[in-house]
C-alpha atoms as a PDB file:
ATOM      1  CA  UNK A   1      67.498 -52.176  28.534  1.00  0.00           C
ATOM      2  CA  UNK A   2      68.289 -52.902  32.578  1.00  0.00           C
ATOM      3  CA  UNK A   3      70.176 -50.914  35.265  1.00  0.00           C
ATOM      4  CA  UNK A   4      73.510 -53.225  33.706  1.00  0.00           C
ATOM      5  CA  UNK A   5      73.451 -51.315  30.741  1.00  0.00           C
ATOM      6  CA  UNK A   6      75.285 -48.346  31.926  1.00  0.00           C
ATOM      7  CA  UNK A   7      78.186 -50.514  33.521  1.00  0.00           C
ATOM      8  CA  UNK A   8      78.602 -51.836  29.995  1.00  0.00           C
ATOM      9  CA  UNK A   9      78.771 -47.880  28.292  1.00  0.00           C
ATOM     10  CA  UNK A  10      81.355 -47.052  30.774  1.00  0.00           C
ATOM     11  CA  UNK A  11      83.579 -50.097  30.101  1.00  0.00           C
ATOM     12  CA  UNK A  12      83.121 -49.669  25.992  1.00  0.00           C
ATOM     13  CA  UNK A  13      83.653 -45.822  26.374  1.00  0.00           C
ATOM     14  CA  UNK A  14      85.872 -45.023  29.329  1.00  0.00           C
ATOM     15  CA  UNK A  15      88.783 -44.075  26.930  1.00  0.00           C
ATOM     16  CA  UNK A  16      87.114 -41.745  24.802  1.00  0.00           C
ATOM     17  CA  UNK A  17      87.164 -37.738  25.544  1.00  0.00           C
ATOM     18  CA  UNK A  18      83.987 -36.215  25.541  1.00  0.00           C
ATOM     19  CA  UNK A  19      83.107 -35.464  21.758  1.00  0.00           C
ATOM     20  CA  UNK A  20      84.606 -39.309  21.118  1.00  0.00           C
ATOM     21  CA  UNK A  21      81.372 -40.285  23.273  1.00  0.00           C
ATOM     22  CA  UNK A  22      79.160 -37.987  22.202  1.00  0.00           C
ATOM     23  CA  UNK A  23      79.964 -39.267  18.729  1.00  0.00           C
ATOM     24  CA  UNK A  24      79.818 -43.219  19.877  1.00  0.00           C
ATOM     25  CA  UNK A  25      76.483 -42.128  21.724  1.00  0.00           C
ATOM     26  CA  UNK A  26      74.674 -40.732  18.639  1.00  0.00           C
ATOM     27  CA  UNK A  27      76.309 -43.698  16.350  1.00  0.00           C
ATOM     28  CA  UNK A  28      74.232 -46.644  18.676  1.00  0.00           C
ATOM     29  CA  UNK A  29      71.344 -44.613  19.302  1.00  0.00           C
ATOM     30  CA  UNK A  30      70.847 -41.512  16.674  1.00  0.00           C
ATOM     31  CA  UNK A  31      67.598 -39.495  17.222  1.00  0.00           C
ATOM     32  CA  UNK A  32      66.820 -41.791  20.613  1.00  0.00           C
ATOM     33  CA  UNK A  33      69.512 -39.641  22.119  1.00  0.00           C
ATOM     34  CA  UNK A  34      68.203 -36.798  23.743  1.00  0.00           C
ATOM     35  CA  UNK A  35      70.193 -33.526  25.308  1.00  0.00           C
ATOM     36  CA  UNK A  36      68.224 -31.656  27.674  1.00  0.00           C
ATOM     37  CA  UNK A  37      69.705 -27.475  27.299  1.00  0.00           C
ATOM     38  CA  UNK A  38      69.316 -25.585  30.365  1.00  0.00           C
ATOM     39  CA  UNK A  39      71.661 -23.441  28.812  1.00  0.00           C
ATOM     40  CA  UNK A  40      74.122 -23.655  31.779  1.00  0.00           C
ATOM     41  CA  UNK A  41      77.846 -23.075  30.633  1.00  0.00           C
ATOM     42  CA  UNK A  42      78.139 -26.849  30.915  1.00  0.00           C
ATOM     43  CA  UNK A  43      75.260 -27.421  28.359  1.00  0.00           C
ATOM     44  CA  UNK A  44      76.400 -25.114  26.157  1.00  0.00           C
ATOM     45  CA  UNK A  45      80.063 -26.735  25.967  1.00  0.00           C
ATOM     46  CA  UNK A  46      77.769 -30.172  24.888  1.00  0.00           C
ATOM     47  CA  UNK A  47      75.255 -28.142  22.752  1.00  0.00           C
ATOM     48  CA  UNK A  48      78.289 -26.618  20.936  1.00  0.00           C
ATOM     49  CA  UNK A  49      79.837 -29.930  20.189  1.00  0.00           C
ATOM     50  CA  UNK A  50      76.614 -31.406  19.128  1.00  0.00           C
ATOM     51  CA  UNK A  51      75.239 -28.818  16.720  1.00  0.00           C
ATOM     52  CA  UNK A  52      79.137 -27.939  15.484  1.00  0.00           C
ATOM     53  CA  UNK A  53      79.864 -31.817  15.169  1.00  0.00           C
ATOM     54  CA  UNK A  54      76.413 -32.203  13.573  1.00  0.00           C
ATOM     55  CA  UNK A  55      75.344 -35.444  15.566  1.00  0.00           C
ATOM     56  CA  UNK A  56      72.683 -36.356  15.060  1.00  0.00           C
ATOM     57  CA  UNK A  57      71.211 -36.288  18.924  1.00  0.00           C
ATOM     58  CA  UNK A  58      68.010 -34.681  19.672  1.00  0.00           C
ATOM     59  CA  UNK A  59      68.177 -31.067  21.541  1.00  0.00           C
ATOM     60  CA  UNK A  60      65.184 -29.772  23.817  1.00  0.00           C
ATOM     61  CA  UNK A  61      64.622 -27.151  26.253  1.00  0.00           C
ATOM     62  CA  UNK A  62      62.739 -26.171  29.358  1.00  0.00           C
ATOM     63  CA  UNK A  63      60.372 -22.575  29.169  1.00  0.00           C
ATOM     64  CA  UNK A  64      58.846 -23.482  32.932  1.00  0.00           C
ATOM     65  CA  UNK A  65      57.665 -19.442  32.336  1.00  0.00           C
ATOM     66  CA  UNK A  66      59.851 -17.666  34.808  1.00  0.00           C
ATOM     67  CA  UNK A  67      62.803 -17.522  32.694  1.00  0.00           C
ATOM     68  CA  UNK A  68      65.715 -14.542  33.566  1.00  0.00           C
ATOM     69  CA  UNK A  69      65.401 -12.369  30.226  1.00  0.00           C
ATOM     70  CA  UNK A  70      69.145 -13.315  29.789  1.00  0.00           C
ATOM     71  CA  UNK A  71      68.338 -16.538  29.306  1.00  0.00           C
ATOM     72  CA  UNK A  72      65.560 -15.923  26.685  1.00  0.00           C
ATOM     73  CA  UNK A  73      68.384 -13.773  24.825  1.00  0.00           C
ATOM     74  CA  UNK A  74      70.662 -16.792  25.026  1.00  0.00           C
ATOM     75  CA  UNK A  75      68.225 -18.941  23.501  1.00  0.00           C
ATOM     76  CA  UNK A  76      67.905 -16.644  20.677  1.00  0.00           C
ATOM     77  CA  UNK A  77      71.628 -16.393  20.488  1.00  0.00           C
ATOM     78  CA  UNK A  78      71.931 -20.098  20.121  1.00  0.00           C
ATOM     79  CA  UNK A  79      69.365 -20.608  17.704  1.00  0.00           C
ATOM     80  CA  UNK A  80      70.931 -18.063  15.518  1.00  0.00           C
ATOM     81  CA  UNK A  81      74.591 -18.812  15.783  1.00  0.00           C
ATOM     82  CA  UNK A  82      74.005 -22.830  14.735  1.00  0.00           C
ATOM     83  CA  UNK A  83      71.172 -22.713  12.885  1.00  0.00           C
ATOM     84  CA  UNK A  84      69.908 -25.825  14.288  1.00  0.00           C
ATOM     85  CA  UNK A  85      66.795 -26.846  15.914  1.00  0.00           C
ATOM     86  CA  UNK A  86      65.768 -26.890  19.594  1.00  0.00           C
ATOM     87  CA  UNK A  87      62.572 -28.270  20.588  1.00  0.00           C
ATOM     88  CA  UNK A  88      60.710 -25.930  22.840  1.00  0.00           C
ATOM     89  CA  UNK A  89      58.794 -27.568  26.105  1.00  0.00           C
ATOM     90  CA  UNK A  90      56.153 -25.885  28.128  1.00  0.00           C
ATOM     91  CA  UNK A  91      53.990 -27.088  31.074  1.00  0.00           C
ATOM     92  CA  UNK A  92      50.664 -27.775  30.718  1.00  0.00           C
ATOM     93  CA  UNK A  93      48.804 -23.914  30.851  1.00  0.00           C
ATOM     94  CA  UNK A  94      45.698 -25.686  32.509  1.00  0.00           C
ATOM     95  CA  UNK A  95      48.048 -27.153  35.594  1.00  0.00           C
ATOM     96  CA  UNK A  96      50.127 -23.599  36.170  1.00  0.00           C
ATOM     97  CA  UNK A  97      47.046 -21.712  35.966  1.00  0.00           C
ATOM     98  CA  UNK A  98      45.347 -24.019  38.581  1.00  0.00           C
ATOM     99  CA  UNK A  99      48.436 -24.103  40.598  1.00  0.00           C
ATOM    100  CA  UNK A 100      48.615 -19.885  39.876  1.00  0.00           C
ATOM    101  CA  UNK A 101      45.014 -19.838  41.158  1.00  0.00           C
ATOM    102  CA  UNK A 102      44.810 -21.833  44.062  1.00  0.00           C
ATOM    103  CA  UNK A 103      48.298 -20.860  45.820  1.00  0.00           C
ATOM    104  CA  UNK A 104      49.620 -17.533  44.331  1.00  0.00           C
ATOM    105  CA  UNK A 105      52.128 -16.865  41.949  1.00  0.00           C
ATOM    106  CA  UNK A 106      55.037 -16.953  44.490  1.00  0.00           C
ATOM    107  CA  UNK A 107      53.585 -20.182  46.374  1.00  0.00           C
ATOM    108  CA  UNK A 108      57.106 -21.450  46.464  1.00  0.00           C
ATOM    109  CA  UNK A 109      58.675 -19.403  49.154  1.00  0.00           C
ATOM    110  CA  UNK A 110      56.151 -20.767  51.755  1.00  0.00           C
ATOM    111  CA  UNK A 111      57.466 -24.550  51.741  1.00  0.00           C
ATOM    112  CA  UNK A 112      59.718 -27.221  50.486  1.00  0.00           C
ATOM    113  CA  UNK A 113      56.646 -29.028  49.396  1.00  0.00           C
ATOM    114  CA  UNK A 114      55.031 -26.036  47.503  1.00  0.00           C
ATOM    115  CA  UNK A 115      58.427 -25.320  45.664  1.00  0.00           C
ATOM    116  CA  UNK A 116      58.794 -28.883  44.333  1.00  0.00           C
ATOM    117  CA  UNK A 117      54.868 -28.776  43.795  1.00  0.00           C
ATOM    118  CA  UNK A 118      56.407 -26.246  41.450  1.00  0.00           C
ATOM    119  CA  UNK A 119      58.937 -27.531  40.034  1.00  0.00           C
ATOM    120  CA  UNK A 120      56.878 -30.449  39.171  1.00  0.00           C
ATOM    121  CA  UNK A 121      54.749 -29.029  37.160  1.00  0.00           C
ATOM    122  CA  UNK A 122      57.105 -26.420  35.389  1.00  0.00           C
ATOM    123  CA  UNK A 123      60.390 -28.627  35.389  1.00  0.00           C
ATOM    124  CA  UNK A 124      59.826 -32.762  35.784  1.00  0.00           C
ATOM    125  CA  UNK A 125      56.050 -32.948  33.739  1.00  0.00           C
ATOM    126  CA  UNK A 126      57.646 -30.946  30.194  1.00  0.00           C
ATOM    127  CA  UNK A 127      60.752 -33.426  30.969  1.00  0.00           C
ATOM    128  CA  UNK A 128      58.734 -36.560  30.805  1.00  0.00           C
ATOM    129  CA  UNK A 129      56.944 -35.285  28.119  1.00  0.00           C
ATOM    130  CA  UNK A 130      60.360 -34.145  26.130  1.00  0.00           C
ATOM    131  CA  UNK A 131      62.022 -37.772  26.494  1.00  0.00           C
ATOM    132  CA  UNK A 132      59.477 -40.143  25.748  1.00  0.00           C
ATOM    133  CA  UNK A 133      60.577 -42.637  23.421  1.00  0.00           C
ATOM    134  CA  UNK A 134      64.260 -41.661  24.334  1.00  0.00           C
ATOM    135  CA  UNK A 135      66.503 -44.549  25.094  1.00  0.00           C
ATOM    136  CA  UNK A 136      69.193 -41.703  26.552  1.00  0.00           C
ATOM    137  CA  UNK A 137      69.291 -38.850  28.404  1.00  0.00           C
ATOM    138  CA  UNK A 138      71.981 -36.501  27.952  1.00  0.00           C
ATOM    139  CA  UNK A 139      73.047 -33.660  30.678  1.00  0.00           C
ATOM    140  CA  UNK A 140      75.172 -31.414  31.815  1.00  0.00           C
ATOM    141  CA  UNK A 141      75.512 -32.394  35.095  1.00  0.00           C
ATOM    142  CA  UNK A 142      78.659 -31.497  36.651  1.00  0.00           C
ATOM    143  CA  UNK A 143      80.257 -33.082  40.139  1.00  0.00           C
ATOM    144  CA  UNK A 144      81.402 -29.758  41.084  1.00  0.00           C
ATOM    145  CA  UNK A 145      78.463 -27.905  40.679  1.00  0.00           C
ATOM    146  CA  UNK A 146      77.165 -29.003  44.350  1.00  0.00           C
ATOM    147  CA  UNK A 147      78.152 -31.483  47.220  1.00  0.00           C
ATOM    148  CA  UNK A 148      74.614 -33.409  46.191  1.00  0.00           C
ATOM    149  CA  UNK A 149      75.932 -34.057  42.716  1.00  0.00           C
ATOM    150  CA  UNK A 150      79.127 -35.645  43.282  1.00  0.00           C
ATOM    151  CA  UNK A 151      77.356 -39.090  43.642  1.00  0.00           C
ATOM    152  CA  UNK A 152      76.347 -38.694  39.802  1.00  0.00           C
ATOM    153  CA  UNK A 153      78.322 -41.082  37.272  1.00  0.00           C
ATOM    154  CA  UNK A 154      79.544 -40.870  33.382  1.00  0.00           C
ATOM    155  CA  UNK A 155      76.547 -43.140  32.768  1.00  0.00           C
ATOM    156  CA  UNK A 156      73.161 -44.440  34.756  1.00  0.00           C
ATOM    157  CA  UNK A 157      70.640 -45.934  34.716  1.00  0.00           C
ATOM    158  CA  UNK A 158      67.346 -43.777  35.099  1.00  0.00           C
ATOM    159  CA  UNK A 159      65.140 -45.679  36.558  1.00  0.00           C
ATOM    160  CA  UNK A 160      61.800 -43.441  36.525  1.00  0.00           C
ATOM    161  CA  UNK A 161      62.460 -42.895  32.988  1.00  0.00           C
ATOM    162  CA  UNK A 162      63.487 -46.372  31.859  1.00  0.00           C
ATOM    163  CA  UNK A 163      66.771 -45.069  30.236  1.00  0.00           C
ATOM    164  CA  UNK A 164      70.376 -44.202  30.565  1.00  0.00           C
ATOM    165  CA  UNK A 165      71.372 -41.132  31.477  1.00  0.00           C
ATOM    166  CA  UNK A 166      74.725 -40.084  30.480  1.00  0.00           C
ATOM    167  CA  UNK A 167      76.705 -37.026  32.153  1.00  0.00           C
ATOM    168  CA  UNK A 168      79.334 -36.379  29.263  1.00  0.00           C
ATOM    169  CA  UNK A 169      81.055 -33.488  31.484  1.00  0.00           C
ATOM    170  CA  UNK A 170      80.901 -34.480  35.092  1.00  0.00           C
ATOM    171  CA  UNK A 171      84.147 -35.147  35.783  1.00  0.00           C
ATOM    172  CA  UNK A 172      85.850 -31.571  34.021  1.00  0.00           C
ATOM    173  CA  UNK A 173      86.655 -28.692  36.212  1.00  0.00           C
ATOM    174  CA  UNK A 174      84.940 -25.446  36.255  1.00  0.00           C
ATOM    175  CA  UNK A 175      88.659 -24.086  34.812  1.00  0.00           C
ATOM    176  CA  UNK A 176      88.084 -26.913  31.885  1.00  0.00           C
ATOM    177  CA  UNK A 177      84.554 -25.210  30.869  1.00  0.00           C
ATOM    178  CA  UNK A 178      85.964 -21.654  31.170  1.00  0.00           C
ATOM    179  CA  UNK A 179      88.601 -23.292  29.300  1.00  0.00           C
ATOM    180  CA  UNK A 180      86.352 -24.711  26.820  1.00  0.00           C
ATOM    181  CA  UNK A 181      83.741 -21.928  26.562  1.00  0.00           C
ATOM    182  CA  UNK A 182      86.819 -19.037  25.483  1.00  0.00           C
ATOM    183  CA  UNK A 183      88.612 -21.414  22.864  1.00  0.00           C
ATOM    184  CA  UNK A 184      85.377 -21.927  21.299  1.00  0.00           C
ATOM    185  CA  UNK A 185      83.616 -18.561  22.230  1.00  0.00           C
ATOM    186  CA  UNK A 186      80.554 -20.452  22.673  1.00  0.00           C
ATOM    187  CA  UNK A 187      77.447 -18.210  23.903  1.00  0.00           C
ATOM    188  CA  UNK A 188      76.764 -18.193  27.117  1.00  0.00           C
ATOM    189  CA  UNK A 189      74.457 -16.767  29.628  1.00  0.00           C
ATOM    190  CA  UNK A 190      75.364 -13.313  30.677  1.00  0.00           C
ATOM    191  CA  UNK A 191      74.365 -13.502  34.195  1.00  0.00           C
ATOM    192  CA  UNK A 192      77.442 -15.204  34.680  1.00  0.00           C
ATOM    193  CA  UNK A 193      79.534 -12.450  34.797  1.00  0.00           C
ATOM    194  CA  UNK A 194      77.465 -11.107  37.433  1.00  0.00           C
ATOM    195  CA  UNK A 195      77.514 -13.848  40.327  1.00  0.00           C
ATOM    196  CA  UNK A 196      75.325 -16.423  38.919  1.00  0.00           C
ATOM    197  CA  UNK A 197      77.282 -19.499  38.468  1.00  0.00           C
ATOM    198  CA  UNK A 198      73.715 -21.718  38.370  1.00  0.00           C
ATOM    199  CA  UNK A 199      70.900 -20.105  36.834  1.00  0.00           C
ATOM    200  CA  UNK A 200      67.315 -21.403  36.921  1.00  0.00           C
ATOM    201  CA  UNK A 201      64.031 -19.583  37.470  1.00  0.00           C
ATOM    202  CA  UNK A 202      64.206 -15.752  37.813  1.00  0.00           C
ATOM    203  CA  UNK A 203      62.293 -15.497  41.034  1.00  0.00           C
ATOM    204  CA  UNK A 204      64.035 -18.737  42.368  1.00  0.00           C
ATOM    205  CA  UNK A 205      68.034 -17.921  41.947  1.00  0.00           C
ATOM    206  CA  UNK A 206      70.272 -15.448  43.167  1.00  0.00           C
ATOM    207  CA  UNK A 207      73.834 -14.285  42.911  1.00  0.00           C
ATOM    208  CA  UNK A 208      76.636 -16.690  45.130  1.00  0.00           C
ATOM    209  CA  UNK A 209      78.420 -15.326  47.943  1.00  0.00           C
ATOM    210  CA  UNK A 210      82.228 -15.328  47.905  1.00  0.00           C
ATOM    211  CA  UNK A 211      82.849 -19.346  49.296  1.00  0.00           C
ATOM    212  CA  UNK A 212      79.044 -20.549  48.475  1.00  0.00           C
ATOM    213  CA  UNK A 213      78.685 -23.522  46.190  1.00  0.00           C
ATOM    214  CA  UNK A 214      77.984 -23.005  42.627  1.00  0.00           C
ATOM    215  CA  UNK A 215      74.447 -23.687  43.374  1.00  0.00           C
ATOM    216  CA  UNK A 216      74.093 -21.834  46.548  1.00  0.00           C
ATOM    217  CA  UNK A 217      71.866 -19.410  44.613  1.00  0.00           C
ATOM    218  CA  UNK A 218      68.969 -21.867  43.825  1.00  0.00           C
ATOM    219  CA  UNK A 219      66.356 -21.832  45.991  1.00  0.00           C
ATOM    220  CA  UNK A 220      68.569 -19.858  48.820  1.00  0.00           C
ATOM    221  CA  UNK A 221      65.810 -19.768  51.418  1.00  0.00           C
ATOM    222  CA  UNK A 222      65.665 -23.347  51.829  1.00  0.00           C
ATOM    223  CA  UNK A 223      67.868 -25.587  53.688  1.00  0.00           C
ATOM    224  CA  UNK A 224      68.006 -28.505  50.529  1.00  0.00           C
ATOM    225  CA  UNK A 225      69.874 -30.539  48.167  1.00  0.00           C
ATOM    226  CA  UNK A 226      68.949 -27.172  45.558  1.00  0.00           C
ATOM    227  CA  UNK A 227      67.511 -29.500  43.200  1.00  0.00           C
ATOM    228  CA  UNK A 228      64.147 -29.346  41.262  1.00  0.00           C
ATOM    229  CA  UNK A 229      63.179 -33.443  40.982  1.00  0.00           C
ATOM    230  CA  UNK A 230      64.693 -33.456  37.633  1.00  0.00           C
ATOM    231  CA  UNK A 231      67.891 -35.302  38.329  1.00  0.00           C
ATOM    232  CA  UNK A 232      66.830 -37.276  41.119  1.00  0.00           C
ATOM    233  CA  UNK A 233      68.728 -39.996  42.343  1.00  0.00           C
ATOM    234  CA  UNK A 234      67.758 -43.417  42.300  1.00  0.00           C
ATOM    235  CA  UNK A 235      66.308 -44.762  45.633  1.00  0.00           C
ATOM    236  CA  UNK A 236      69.014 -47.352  45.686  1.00  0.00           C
ATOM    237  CA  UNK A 237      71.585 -44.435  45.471  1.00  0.00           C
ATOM    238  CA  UNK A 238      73.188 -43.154  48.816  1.00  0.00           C
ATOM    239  CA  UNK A 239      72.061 -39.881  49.812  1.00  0.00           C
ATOM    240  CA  UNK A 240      74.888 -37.364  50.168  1.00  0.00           C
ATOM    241  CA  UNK A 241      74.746 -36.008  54.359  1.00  0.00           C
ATOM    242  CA  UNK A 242      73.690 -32.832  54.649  1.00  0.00           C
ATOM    243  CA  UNK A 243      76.506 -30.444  55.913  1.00  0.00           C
END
C-alpha cells in the first residue's frame, strides 16, 4: 500500500452513500478494517450501520480511565442493544501510574506539552496497539466538528500508521446525524442534551457556549487545534491558521 491508494478508493467509491462504502470497504478488506468508537453521535451513526448491516469490520474502543460515567453507560447500552463485540483498549497501567506519580493526576492543565504527554499515553499508545495489522482505519471524523478538521478527506493515507484512513461521514451535516440518529433511534451519549456536542475525558471537556465550535469544550483552557495526536495530520498536509 502507498499514499496513491486513497486517490484510487475515492475514484472507485465516490458514488456510493455511506453504508454502500462501508459495505465495499469490508468486501476488499474484511477483519483488516478497523472502526475506532469514541462513541460520538457520529460513531454511533457508523457503529449502527456496521453491527445492524453485520459487516464484517472490526470495532474497538478507547477506556484512557477518565471516562464521563455517561459514556461508560453508553458503552453498556451499545453492547446490549447489538449484541456484538467491541474490543476494549487500555493504556499501559505501568506508564499512567508513572506518569500519575511523577506529575499529578491533573498534570494536564499546567501545559500543552503535559496534556499531549497525556493524551499519548491514554489516547495514541492503546490506538497503535488497537490497529496493528489493520490495513484501514475507520472514523468518525466530521468537517464540521472544528475549523482544524475541515482539511480531512473521504479517504487518506495514514502515514504513521501505514494505512488508509477512511472518514465515511465527513462530509454530512450535524442536521444529517440528528437526522440519522432519530430515524434509527440509535443510542447515544446523554451528555448531549446537556451542551456537550464533543465529549472526551471527564476532567478534559466541558459544555459549549452559545456560537463556540462543536469542539470548543475539549481542552478549553488551551489556545489549540483541540486535538489529542490521534488524528494528526500528515506533515505534508497544510495546517489550518489559527483564528
Amino acid at each position: 500500500m502507498n499514499s496513491s491508494l486513497p486517490i484510487q478508493l475515492d475514484q472507485e467509491t465516490q458514488s456510493l452513500n455511506t453504508l454502500q462504502a462501508l459495505q465495499w470497504i469490508a468486501d476488499r478488506y474484511g477483519s483488516k478494517a478497523a472502526f475506532s468508537l469514541g462513541f460520538g453521535r457520529e460513531g454511533m451513526i457508523i457503529a449502527d450501520l456496521i453491527f445492524r448491516h453485520q459487516l464484517p469490520i472490526r470495532v474497538f474502543t478507547i477506556d484512557t480511565g477518565r471516562l464521563f460515567k455517561e459514556t461508560q453507560d453508553l458503552f453498556y447500552r451499545v453492547a446490549a442493544r447489538y449484541q456484538s463485540p467491541i474490543e476494549l483498549y487500555f493504556p499501559q497501567g505501568v506508564e499512567v501510574e508513572k506518569l500519575v506519580s511523577q506529575k499529578g493526576p491533573m498534570s494536564f492543565y499546567k501545559s500543552v506539552e503535559n496534556r499531549k504527554e497525556c493524551c499519548e499515553i491514554r489516547k495514541v499508545r492503546p490506538l497503535k496497539r488497537a490497529l496493528e495489522g489493520a490495513e484501514v482505519w475507520i472514523t468518525g471524523l466530521r468537517k464540521g466538528q472544528s475549523e482544524f478538521r475541515q482539511q480531512f478527506a473521504r479517504f487518506e493515507w495514514h502515514s504513521g500508521h501505514q494505512l488508509v484512513k477512511f472518514n465515511p461521514v465527513i462530509d454530512w451535516t450535524k442536521e444529517e446525524v440528528d437526522a440519522y440518529i432519530r430515524a434509527h433511534q440509535v443510542p447515544y451519549n446523554s451528555l448531549h442534551d446537556k451542551g456537550f456536542p464533543s465529549v472526551g475525558c471527564a476532567p478534559c471537556t466541558r459544555a459549549i457556549q452559545p456560537g463556540e465550535e462543536e469542539r470548543a469544550g475539549r481542552w478549553w483552557w488551551e489556545d489549540s487545534h483541540k486535538e489529542c495526536g490521534l488524528h494528526a495530520l500528515s506533515p505534508s498536509t497544510p495546517q489550518p491558521n489559527r483564528r
